[in-house]
Protein backbone atom coordinates (compact mmCIF):
# COMPACT_ATOMS: atom_id res chain seq x y z
CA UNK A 1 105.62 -24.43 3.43
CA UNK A 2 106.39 -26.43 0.45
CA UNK A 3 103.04 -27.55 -2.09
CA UNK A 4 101.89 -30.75 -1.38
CA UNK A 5 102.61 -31.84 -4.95
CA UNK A 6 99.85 -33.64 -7.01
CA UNK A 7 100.87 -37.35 -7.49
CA UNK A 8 98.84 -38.84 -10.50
CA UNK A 9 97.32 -42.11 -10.15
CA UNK A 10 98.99 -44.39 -13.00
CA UNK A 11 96.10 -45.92 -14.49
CA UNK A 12 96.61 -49.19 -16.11
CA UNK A 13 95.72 -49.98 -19.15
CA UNK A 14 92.48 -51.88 -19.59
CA UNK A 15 93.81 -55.28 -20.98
CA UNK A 16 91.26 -57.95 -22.44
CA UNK A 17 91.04 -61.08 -20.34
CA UNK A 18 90.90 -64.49 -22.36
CA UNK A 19 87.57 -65.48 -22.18
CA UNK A 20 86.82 -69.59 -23.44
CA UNK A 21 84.81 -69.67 -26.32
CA UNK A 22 81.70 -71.92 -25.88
CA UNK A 23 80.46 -73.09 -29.31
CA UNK A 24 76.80 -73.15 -29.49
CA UNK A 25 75.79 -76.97 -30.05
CA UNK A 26 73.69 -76.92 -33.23
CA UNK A 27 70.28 -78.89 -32.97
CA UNK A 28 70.13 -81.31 -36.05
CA UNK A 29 67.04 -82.51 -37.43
CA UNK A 30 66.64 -85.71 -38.04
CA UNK A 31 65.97 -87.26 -41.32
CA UNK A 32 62.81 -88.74 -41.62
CA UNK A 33 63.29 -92.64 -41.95
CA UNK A 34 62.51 -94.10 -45.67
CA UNK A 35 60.36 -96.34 -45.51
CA UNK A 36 59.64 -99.25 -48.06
CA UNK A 37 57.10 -98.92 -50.21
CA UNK A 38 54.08 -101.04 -49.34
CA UNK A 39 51.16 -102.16 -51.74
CA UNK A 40 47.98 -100.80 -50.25
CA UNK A 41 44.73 -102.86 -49.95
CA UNK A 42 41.64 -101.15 -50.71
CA UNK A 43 38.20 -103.48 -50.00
CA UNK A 44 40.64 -106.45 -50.46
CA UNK A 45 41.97 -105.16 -53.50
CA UNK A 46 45.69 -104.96 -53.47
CA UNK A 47 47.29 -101.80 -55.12
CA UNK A 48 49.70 -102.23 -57.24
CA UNK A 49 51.03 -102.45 -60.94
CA UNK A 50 49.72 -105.70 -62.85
CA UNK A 51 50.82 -107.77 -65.63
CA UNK A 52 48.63 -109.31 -68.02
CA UNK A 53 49.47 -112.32 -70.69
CA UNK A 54 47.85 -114.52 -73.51
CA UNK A 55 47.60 -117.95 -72.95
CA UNK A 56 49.05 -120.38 -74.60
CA UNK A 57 52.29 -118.24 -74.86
CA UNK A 58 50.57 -116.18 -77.97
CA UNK A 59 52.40 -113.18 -78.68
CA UNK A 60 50.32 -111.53 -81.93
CA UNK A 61 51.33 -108.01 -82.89
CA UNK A 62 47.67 -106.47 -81.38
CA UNK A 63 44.88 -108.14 -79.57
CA UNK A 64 41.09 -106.36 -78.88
CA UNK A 65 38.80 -108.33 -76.40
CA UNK A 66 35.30 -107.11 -76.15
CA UNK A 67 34.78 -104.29 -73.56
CA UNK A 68 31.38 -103.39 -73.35
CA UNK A 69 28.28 -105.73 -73.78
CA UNK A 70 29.39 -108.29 -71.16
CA UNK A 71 27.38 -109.51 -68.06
CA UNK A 72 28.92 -110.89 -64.27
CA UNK A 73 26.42 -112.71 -62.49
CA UNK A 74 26.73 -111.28 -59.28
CA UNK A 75 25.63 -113.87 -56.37
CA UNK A 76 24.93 -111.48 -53.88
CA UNK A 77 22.37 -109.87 -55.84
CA UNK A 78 21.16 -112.81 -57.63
CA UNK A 79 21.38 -111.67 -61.13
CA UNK A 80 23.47 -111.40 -63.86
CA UNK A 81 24.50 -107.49 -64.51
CA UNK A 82 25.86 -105.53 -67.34
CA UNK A 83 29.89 -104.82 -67.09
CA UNK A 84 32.05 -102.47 -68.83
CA UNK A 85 35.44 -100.72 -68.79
CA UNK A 86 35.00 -97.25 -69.41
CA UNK A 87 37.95 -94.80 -68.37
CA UNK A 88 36.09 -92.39 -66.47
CA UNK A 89 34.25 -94.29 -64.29
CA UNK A 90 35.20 -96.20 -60.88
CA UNK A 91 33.44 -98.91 -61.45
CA UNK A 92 32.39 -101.79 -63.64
CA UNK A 93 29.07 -101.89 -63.58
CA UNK A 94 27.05 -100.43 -65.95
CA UNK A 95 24.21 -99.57 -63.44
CA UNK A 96 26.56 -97.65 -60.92
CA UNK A 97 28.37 -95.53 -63.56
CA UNK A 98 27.31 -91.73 -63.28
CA UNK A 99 27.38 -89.17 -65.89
CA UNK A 100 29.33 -89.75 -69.49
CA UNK A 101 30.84 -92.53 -69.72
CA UNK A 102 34.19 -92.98 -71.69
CA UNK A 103 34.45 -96.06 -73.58
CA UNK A 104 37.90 -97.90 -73.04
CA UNK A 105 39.33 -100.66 -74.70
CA UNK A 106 41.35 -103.75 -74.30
CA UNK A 107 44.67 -104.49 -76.25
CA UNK A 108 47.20 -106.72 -75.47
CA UNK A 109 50.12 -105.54 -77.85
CA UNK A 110 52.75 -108.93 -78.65
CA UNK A 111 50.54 -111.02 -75.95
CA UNK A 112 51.18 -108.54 -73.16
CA UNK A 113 48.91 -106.28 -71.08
CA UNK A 114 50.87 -103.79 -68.39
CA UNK A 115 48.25 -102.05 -66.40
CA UNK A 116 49.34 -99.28 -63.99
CA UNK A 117 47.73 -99.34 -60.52
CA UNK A 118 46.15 -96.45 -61.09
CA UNK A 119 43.79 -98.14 -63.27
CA UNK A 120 41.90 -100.48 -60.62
CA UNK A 121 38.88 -100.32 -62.79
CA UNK A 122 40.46 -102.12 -65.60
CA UNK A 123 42.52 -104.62 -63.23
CA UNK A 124 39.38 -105.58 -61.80
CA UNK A 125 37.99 -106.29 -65.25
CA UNK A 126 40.63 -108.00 -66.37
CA UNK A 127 41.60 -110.39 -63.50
CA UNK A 128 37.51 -110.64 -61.85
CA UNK A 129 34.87 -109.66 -63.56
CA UNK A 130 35.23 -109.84 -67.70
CA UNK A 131 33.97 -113.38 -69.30
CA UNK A 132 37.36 -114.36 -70.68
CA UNK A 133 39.64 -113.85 -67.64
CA UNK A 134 41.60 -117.06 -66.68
CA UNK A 135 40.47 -118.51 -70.37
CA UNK A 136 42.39 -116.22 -72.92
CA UNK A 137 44.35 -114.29 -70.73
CA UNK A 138 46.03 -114.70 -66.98
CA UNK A 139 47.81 -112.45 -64.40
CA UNK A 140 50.95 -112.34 -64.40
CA UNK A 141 52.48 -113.13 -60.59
CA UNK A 142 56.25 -112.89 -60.20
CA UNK A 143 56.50 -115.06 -57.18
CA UNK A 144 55.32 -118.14 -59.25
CA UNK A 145 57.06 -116.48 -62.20
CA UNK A 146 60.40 -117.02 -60.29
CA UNK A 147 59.62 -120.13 -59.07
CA UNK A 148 58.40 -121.64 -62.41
CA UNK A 149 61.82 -120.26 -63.88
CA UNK A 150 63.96 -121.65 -61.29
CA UNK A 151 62.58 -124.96 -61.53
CA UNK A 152 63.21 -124.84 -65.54
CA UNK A 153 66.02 -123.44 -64.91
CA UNK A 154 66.64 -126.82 -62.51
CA UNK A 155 65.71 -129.13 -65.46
CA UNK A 156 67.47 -127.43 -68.24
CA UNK A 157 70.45 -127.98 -65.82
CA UNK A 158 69.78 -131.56 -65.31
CA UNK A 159 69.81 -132.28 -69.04
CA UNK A 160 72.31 -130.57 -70.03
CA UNK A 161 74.70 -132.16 -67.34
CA UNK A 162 73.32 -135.78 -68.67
CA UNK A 163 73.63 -134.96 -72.35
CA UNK A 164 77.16 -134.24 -71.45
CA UNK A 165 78.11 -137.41 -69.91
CA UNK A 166 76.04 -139.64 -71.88
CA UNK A 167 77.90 -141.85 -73.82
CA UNK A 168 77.31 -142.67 -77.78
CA UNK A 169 75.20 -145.36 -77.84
CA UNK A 170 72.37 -143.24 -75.60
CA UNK A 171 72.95 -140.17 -77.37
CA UNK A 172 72.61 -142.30 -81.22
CA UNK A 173 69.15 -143.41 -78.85
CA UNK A 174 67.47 -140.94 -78.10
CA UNK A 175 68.43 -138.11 -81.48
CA UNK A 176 66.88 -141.11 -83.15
CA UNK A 177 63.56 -140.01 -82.03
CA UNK A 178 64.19 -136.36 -83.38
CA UNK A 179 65.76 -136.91 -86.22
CA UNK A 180 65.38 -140.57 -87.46
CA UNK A 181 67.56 -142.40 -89.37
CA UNK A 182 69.76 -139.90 -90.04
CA UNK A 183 72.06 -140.13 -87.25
CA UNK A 184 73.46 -143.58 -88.78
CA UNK A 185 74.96 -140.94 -90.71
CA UNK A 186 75.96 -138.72 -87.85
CA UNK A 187 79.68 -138.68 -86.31
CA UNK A 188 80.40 -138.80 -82.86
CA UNK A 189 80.99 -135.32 -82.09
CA UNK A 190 78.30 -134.34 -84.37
CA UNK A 191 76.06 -136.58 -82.11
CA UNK A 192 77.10 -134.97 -78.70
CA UNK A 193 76.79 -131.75 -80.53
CA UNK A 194 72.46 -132.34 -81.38
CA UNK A 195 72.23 -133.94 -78.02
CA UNK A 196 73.79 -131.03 -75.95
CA UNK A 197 71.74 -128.48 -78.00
CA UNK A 198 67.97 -130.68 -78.11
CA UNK A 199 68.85 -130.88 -74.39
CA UNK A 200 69.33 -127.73 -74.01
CA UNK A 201 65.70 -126.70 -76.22
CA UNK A 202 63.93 -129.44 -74.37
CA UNK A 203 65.05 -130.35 -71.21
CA UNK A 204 61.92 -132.13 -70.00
CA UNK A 205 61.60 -134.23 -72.77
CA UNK A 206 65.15 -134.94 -73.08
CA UNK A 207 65.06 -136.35 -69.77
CA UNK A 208 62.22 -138.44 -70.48
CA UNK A 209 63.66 -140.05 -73.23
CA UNK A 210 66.99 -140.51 -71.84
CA UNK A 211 65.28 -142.23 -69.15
CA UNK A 212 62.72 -144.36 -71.27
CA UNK A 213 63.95 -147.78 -71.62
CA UNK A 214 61.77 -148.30 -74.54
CA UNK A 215 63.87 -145.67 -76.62
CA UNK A 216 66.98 -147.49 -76.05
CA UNK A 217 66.07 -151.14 -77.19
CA UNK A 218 63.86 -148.99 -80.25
CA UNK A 219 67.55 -148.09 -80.76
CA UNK A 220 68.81 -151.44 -80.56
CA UNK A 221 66.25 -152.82 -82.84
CA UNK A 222 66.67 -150.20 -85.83
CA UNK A 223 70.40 -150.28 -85.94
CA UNK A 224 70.23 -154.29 -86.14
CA UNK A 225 67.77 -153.81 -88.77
CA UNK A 226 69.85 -151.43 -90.26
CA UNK A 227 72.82 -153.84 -90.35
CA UNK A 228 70.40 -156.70 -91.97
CA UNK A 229 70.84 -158.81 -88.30
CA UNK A 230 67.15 -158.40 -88.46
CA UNK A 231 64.55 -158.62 -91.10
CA UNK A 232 60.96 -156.39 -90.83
CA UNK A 233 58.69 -157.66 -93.63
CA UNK A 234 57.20 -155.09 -96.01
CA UNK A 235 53.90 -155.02 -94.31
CA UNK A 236 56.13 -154.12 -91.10
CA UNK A 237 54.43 -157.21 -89.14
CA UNK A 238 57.13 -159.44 -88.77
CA UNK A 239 60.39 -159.38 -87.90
CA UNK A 240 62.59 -162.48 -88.73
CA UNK A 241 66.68 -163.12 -88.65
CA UNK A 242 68.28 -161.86 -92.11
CA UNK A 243 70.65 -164.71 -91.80
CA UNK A 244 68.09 -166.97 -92.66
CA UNK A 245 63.94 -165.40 -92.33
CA UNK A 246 63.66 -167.55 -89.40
CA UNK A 247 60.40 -165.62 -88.12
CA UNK A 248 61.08 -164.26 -83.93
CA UNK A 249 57.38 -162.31 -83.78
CA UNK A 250 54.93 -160.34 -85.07
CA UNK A 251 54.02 -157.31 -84.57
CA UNK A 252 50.41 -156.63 -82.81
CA UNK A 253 47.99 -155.06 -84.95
CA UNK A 254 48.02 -150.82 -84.70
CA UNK A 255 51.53 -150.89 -82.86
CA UNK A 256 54.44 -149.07 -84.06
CA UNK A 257 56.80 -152.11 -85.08
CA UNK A 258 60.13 -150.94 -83.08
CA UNK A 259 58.01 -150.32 -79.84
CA UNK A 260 56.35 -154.10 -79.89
CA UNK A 261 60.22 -155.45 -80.75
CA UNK A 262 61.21 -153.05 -77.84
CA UNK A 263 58.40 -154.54 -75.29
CA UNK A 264 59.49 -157.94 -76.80
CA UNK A 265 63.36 -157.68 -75.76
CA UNK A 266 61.95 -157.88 -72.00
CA UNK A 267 60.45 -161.52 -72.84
CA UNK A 268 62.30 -164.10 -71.70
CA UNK A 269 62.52 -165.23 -75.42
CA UNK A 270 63.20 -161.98 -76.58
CA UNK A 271 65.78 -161.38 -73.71
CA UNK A 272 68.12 -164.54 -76.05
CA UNK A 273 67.45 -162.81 -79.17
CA UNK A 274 68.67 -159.45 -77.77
CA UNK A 275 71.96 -161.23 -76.32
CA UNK A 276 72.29 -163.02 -79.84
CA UNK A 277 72.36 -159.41 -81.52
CA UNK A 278 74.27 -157.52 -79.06
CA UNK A 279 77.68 -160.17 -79.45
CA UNK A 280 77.24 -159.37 -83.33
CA UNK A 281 76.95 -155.39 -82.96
CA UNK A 282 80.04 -155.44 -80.56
């Protein structure tokens, strides 16, 4: 009989299948929210940086106030008790300070004081509890900072805009005030130069000239002086025509003469005079 030959099983390859790659999600962290700063308030006292100035807009180089020596009645106590900055201590008063005590002073350097709000001890003196606060020196708050600015910014804004469309005449008017008799002299555009710039340094008082009757018929009254229309007598009590010293008042005792010829324009006598004068300037 013939062998039963062997027949080897083929065997097949082992052949990687395609598995899907599954990417493994990555948890992120979130980032913590920033969050505005926000002043603190400890025992009603707000935490933050403070501003100290002079009054009266002084700006000297250097400035000491007194630091020690000072008393605060306090009203809940009923007594008047001993203050003091020291820099060591967390307190003002003198009879709650605890071991050595480390003298500090205050300086305002070119009318300025910046304190830090680290250094509630010292705000406290300066804006509660020393003699002087509110009298030599005041806090500094930027809210009525920006409002004061923006309502002189406002005015400055108002005056220049007038200066710049007032005519001759008003502008001759009111320099006359600042710089007397000297802007007879003056041209035009020299004129609306001054007025644009002394509107521009004084904006509230600019405005309160420009608006002042008075200063315009002062005006009046010097430049027909000026032009010998009128006549003001060397004891500056009388004014009378120059055509012919035909006396038209006198001036009350202790007024300026130009004011009372001013208020005396708005008479009903004075109201002829001022039409008689005004065809002969024109």
């Amino acid at each position: 009989m013939a062998k039963k030959q062997k027949t080897e099983k083929a065997v097949e390859p082992l052949i990687e299948k395609d598995f899907e790659e599954v990417e493994t999600p990555v948890m992120e962290i979130p980032k913590p929210k920033r969050k505005d700063p926000v002043n603190k308030t400890i025992n009603n006292w707000e935490i933050k940086d403070r501003i100290y100035r002079l009054s009266g807009n002084k700006q000297p180089l250097s400035h000491w106030f007194k630091s020690k020596g000072l008393y605060w009645f306090d009203e809940n106590l009923g007594y008047e008790r001993e203050i003091m900055y020291a820099e060591n201590q967390k307190t003002v008063f003198v009879d709650e300070m605890k071991g050595d005590v480390l003298r500090g002073r205050i300086i305002f350097r070119n009318g300025i004081l910046s304190v830090p709000k680290n250094k509630v001890t010292l705000q406290k003196m300066l804006s509660k509890y020393h003699p002087q606060s509110g009298k030599s020196w005041f806090e500094v708050s930027e809210k009525k900072q920006a409002i004061n600015d923006l309502e002189f910014l406002n005015v400055e804004l108002d005056a220049m805009i007038m200066a710049r469309q007032m005519d001759v005449d008003l502008a001759e008017a009111v320099m006359r005030v600042e710089l007397g008799s000297k802007v007879s002299e003056m041209s035009s555009k020299e004129l609306k130069r001054d007025v644009l710039l002394y509107a521009r340094a004084n904006p509230e008082l600019f405005l309160e000239l420009a608006n002042d009757d008075n200063v315009v018929l002062r005006n009046f009254g010097i430049k027909a002086t000026e032009m010998g229309i009128l006549k003001l007598s060397s004891d500056q009590r009388t004014f009378s025509w120059g055509s012919n010293d035909r006396k038209l008042m006198n001036v009350p005792f202790d007024e300026h003469p130009y004011s009372a010829l001013a208020a005396w324009f708005k008479t009903d006598e004075g109201m002829e005079i001022y039409s008689n004068i005004e065809k002969r300037l024109n």
